[in-house]
N, C-alpha and C. Protein backbone atom coordinates (compact mmCIF):
# COMPACT_ATOMS: atom_id res chain seq x y z
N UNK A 1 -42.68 -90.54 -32.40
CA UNK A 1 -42.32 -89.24 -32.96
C UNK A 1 -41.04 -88.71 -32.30
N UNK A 2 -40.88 -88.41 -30.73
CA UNK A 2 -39.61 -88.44 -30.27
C UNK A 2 -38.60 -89.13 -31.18
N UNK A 3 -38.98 -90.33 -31.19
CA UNK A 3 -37.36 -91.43 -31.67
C UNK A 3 -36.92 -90.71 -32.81
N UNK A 4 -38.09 -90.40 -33.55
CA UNK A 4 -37.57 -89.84 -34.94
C UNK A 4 -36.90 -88.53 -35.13
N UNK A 5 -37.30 -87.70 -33.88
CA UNK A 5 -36.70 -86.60 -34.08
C UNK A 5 -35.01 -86.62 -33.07
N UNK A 6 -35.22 -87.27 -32.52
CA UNK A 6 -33.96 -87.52 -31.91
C UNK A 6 -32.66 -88.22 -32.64
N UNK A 7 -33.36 -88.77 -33.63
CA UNK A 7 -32.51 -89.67 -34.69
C UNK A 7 -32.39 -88.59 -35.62
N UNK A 8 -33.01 -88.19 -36.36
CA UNK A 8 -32.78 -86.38 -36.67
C UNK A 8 -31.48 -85.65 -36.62
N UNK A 9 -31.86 -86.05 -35.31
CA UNK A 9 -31.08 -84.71 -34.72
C UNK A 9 -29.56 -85.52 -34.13
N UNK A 10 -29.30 -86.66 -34.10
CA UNK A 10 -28.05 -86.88 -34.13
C UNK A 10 -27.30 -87.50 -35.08
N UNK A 11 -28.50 -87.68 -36.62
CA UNK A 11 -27.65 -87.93 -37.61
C UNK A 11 -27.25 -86.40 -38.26
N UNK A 12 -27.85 -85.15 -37.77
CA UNK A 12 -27.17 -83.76 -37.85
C UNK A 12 -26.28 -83.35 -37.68
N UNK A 13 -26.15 -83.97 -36.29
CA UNK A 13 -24.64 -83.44 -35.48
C UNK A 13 -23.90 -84.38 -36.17
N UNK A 14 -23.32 -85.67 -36.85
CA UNK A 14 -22.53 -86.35 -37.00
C UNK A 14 -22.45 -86.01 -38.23
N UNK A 15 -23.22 -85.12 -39.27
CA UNK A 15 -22.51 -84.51 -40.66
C UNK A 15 -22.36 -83.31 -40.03
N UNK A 16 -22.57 -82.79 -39.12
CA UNK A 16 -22.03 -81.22 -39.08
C UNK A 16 -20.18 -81.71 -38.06
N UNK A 17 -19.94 -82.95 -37.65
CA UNK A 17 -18.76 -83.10 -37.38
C UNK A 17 -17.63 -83.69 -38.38
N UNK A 18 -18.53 -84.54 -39.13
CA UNK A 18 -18.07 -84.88 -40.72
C UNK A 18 -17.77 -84.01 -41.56
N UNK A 19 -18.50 -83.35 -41.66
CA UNK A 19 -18.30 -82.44 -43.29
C UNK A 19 -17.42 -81.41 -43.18
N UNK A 20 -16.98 -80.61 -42.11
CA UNK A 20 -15.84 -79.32 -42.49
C UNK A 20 -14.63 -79.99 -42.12
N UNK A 21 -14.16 -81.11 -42.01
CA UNK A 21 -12.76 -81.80 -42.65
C UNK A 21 -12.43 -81.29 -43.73
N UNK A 22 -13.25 -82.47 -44.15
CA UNK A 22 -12.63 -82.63 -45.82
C UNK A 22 -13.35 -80.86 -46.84
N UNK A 23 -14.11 -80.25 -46.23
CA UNK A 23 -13.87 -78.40 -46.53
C UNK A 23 -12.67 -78.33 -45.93
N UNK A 24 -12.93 -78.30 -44.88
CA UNK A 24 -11.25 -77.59 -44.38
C UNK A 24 -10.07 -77.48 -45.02
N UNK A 25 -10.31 -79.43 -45.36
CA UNK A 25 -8.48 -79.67 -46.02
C UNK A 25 -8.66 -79.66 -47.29
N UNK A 26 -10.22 -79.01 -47.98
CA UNK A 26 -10.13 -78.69 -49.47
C UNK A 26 -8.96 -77.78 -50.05
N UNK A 27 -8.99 -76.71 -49.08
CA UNK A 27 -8.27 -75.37 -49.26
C UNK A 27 -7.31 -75.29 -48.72
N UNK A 28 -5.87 -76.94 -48.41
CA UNK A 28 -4.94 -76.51 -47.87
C UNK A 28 -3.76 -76.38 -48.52
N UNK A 29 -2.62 -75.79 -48.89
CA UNK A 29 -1.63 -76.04 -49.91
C UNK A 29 -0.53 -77.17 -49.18
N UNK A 30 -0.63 -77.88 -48.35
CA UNK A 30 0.40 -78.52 -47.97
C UNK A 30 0.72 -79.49 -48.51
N UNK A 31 0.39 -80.08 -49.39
CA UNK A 31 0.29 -80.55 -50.37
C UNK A 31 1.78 -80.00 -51.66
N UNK A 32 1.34 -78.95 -51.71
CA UNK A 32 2.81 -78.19 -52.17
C UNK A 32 4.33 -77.79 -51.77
N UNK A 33 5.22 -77.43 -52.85
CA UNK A 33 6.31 -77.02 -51.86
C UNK A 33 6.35 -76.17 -52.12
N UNK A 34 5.47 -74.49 -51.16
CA UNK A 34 5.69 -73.33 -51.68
C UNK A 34 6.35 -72.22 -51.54
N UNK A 35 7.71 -72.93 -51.27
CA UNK A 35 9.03 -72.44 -51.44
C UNK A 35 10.17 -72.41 -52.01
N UNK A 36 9.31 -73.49 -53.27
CA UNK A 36 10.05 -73.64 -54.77
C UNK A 36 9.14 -73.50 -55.73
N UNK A 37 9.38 -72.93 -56.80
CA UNK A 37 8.75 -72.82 -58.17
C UNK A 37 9.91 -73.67 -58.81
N UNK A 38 9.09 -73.94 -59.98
CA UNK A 38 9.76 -74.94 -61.38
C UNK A 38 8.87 -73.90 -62.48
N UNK A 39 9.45 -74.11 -63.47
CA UNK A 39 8.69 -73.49 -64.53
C UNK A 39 8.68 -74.90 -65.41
N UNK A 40 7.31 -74.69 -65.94
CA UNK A 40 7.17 -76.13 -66.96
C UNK A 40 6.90 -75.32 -68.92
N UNK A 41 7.24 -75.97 -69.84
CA UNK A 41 6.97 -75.56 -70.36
C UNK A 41 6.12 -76.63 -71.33
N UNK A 42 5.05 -76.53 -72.03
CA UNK A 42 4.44 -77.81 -72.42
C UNK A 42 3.25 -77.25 -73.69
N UNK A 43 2.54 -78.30 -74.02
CA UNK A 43 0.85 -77.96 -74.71
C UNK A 43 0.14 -78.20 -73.79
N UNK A 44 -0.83 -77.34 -73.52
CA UNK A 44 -2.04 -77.66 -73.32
C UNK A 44 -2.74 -78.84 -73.82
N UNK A 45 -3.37 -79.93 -72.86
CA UNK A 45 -4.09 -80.85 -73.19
C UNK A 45 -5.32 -81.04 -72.67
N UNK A 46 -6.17 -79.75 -71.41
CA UNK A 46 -7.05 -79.68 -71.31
C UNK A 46 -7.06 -77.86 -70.19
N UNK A 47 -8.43 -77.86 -70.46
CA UNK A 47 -8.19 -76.60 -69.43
C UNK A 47 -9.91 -76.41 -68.58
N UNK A 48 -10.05 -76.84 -67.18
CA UNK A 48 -10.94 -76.99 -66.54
C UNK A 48 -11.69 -75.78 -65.88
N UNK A 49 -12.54 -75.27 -66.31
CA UNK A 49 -13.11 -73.54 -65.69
C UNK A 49 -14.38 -74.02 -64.88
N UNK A 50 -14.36 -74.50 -64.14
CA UNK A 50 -15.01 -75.04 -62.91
C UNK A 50 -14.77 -74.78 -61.39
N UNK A 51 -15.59 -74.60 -60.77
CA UNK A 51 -15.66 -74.68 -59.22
C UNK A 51 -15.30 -75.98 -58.68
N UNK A 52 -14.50 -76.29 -57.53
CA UNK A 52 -13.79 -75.29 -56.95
C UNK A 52 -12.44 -74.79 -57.30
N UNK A 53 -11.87 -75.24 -58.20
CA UNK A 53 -10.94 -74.61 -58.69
C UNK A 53 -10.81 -74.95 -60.22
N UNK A 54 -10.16 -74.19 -61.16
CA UNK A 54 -9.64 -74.03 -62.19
C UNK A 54 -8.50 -75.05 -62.45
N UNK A 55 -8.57 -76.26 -63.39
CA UNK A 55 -7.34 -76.72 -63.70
C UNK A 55 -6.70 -76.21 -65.01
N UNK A 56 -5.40 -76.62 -65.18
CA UNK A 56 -4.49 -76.99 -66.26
C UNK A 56 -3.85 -78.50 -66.24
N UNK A 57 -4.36 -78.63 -67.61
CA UNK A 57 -3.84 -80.27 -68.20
C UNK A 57 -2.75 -79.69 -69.43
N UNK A 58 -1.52 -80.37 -69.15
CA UNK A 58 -0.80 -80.31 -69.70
C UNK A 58 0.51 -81.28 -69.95
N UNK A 59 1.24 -81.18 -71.15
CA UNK A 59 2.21 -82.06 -71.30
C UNK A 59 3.41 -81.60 -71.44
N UNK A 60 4.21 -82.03 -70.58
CA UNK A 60 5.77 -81.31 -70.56
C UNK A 60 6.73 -82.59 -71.22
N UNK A 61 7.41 -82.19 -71.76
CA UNK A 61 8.56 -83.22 -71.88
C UNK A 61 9.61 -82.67 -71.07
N UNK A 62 10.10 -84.10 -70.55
CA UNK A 62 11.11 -84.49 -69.37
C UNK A 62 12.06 -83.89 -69.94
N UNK A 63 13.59 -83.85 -69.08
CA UNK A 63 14.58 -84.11 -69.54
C UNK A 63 15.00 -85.43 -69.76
N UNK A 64 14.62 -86.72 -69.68
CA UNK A 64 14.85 -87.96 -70.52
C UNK A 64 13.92 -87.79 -72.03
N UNK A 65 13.28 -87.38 -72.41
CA UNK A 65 12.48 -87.38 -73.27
C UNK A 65 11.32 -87.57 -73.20
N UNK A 66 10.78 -87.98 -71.80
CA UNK A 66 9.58 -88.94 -72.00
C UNK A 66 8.56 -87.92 -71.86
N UNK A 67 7.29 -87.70 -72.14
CA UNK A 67 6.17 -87.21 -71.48
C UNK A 67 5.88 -87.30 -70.21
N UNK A 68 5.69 -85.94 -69.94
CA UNK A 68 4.78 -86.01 -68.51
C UNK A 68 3.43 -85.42 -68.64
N UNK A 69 2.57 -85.73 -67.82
CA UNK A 69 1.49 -84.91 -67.97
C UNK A 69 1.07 -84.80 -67.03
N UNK A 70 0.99 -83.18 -66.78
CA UNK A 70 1.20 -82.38 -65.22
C UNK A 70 -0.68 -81.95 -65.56
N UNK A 71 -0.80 -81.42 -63.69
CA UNK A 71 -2.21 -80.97 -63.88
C UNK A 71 -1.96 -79.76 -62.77
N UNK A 72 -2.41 -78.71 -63.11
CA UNK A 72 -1.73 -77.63 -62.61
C UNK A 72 -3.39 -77.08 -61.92
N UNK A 73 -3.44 -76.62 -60.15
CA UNK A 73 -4.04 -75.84 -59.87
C UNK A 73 -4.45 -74.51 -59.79
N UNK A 74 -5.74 -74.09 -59.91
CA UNK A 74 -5.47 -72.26 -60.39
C UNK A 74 -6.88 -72.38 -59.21
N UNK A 75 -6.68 -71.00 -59.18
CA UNK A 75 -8.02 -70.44 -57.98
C UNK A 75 -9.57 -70.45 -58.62
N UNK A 76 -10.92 -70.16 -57.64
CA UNK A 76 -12.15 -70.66 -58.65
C UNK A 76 -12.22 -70.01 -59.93
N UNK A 77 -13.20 -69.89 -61.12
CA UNK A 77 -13.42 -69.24 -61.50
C UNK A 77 -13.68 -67.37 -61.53
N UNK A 78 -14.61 -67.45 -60.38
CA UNK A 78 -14.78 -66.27 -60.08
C UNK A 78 -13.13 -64.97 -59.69
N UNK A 79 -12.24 -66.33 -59.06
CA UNK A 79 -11.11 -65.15 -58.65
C UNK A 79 -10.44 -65.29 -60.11
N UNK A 80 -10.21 -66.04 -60.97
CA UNK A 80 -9.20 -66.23 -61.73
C UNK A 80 -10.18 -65.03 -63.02
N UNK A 81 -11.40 -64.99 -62.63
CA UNK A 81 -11.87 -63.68 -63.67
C UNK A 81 -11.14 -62.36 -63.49
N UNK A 82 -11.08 -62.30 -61.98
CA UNK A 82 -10.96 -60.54 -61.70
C UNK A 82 -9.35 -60.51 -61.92
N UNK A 83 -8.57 -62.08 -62.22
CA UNK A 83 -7.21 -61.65 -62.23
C UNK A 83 -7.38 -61.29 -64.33
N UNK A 84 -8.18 -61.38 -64.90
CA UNK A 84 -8.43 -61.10 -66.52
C UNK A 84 -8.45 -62.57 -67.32
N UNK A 85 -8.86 -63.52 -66.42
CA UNK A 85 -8.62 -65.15 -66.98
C UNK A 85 -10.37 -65.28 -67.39
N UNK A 86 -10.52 -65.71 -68.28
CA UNK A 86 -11.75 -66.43 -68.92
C UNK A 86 -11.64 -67.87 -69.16
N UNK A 87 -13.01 -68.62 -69.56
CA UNK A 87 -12.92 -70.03 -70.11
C UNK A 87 -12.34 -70.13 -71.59
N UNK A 88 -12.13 -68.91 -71.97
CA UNK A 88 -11.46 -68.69 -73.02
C UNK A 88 -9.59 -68.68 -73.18
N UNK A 89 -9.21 -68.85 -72.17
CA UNK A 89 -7.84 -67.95 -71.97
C UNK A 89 -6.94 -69.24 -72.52
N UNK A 90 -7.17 -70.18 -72.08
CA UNK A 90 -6.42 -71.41 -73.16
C UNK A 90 -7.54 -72.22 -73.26
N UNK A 91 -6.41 -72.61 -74.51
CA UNK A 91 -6.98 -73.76 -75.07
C UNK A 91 -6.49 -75.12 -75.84
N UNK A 92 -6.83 -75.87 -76.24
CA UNK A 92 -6.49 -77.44 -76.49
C UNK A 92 -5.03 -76.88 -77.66
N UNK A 93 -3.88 -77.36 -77.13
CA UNK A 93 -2.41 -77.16 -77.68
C UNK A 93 -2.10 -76.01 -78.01
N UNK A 94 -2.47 -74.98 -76.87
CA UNK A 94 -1.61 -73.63 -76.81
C UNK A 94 -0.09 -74.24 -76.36
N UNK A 95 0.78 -73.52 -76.73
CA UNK A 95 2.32 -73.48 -76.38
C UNK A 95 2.36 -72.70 -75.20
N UNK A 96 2.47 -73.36 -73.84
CA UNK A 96 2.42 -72.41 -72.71
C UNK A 96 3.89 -72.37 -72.07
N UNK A 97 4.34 -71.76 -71.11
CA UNK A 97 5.59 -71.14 -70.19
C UNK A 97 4.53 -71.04 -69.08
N UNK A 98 5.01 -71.64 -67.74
CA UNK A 98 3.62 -71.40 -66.76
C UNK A 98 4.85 -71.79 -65.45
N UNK A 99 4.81 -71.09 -64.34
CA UNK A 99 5.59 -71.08 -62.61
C UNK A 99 4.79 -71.84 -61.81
N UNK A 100 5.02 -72.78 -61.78
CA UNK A 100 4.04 -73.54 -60.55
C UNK A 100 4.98 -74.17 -58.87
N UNK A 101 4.29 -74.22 -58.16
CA UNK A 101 4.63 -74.74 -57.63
C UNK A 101 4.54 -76.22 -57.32
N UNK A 102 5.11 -77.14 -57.29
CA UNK A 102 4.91 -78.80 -57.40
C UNK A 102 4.67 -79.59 -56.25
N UNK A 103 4.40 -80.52 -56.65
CA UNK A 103 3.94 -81.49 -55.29
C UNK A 103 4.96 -81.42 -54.70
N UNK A 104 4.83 -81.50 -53.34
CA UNK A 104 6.23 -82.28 -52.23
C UNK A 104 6.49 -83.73 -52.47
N UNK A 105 5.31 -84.47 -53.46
CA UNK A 105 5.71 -86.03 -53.22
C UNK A 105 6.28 -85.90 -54.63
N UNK A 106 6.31 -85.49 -55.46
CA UNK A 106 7.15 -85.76 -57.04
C UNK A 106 6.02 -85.63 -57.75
N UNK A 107 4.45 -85.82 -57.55
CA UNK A 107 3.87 -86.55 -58.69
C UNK A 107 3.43 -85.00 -59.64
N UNK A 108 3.28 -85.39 -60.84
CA UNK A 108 3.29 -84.08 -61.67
C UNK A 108 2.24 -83.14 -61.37
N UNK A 109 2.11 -82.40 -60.32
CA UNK A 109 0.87 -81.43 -60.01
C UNK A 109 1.64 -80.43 -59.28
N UNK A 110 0.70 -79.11 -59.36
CA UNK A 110 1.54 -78.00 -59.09
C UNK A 110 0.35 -77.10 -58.53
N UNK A 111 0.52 -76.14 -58.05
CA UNK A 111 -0.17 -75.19 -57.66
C UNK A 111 0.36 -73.75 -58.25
N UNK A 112 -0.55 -72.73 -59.44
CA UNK A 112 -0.37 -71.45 -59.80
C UNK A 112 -0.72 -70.36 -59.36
N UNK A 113 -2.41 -70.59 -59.06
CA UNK A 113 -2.94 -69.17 -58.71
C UNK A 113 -3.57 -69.74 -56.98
N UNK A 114 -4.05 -68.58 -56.15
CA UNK A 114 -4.67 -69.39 -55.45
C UNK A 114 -5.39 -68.08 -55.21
N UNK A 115 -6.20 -67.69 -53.82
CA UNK A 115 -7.35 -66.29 -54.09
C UNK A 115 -6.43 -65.21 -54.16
N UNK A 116 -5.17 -65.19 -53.59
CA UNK A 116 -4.49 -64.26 -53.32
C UNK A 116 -3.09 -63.70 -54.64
N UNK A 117 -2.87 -64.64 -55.80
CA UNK A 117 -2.17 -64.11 -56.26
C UNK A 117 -1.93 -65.19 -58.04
N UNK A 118 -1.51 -64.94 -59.14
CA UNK A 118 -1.37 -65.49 -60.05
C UNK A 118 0.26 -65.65 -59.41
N UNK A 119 0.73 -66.93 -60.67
CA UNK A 119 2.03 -67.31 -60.65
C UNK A 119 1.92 -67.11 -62.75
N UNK A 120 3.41 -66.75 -63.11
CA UNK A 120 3.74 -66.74 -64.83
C UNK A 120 3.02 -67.84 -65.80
N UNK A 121 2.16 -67.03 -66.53
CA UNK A 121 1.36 -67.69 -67.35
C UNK A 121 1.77 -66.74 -69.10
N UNK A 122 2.55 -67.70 -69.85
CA UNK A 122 3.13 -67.34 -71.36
C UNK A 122 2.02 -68.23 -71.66
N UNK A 123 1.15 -67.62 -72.99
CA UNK A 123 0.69 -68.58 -73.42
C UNK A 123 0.72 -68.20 -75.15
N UNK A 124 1.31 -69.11 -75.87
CA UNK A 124 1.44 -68.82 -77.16
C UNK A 124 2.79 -67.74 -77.25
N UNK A 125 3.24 -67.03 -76.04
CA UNK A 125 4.24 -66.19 -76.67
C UNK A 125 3.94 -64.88 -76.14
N UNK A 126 2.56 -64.41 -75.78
CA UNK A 126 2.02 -63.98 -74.83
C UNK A 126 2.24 -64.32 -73.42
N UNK A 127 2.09 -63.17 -72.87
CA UNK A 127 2.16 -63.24 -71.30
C UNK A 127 1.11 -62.90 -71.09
N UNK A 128 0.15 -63.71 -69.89
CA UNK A 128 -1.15 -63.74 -69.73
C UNK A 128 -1.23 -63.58 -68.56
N UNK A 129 -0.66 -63.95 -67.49
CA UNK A 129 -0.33 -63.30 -66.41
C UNK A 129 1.13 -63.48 -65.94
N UNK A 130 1.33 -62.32 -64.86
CA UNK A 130 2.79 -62.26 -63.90
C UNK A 130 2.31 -62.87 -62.55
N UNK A 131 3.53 -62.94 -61.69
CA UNK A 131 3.34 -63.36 -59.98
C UNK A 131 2.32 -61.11 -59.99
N UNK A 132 1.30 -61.59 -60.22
CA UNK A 132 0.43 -60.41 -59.83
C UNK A 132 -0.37 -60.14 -58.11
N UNK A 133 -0.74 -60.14 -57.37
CA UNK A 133 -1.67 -59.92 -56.75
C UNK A 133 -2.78 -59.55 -57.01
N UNK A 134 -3.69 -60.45 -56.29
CA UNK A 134 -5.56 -60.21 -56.83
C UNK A 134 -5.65 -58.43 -55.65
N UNK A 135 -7.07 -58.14 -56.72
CA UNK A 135 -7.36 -57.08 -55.92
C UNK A 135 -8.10 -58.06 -54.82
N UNK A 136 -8.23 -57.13 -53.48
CA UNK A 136 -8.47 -57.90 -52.68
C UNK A 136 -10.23 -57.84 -52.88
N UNK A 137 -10.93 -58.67 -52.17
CA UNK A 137 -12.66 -58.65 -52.44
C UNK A 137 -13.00 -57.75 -51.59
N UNK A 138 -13.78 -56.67 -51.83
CA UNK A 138 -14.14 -55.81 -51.18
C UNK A 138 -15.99 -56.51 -50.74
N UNK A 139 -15.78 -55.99 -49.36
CA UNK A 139 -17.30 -56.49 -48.51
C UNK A 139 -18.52 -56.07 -49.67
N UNK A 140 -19.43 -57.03 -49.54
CA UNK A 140 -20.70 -56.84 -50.28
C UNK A 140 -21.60 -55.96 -49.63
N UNK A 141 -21.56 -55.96 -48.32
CA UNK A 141 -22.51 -54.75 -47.19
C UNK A 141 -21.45 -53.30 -48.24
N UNK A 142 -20.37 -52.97 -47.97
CA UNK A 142 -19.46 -51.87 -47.94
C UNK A 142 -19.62 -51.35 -49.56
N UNK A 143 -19.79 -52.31 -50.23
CA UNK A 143 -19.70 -52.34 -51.56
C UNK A 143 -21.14 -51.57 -52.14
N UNK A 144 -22.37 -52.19 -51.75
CA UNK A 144 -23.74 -51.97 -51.60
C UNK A 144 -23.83 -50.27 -51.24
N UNK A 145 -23.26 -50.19 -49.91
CA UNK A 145 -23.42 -48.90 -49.40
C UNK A 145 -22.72 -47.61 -50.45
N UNK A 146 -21.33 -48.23 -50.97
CA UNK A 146 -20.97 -47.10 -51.92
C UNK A 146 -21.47 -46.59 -52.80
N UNK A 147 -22.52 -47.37 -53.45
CA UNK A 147 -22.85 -47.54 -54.65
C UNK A 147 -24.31 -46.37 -54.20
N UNK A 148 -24.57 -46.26 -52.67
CA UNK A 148 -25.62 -45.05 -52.68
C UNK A 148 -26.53 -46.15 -52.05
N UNK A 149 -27.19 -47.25 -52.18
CA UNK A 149 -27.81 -47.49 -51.61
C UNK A 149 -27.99 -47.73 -50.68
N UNK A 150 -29.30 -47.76 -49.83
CA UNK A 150 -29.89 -47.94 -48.46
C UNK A 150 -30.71 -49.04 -48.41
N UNK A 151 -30.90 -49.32 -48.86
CA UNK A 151 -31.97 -50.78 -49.15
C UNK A 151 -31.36 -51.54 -47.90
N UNK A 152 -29.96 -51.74 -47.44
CA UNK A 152 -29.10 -52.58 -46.23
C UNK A 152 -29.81 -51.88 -44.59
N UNK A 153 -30.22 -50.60 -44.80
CA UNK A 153 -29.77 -49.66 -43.52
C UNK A 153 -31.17 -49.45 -43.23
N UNK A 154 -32.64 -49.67 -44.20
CA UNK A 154 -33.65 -49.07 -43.72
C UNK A 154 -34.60 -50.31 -43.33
């Protein structure tokens, strides 16, 4: 019974030293260069409203002519709601205008929104969002309490 709990307990510690890496470097932008924007302009060829983040699939044509097909990052669902984005907001060959920021290595991926702010989203001719700022998340204790209740305090 010892052995087993000792084996337990240090295959614990070796995912609790494993696993907040690759969390960690879920959420890093270095990956980007976010001290340049490009604006792409393209169709929509898919649009992902999923955790942990929101994609855009899309197709730009080059300046040689050729197709590219970029995949653009946006923040989770939940933030890209409070910026007025739904699973509705595009869709399969909208005509978009969109500010991303792009890989540092070339390959067609970009980064738009992240918790803290949208980047230019035209879609159809429409403007769907600006470089906006999210409201910031207000505490769920602080939030609870405004609202009158005590249910936290008694």
């Amino acid at each position: 019974m010892q052995g087993t709990r000792a084996a337990g307990m240090a295959t614990a510690a070796f995912a609790l030293v494993l696993i907040p890496g690759p969390v960690l470097a879920h959420h890093g932008t270095s990956r980007y260069d976010l001290e340049k924007t490009i604006t792409l302009s393209g169709t929509v060829t898919g649009f992902d409203w999923g955790n942990p983040h929101c994609l855009v699939h899309m197709d730009v044509k080059g300046s040689d002519g050729e197709i590219q097909h970029w995949t653009l990052e946006l923040a989770s669902p939940f933030t890209m709601s409070h910026a007025g984005w739904s699973k509705d907001s595009l869709r399969l060959g909208d005509e978009v205008v969109v500010d991303t920021h792009p890989a540092r290595n070339g390959v067609p991926l970009g980064i738009s929104a992240t918790s803290r702010s949208v980047m230019k989203f035209i879609v159809n001719g429409k403007l769907l969002s600006t470089q906006d700022k999210l409201p910031q998340k207000e505490n769920f204790a602080a939030s609870w309490m405004r609202r009158g209740s005590t249910a936290l305090t008694t």
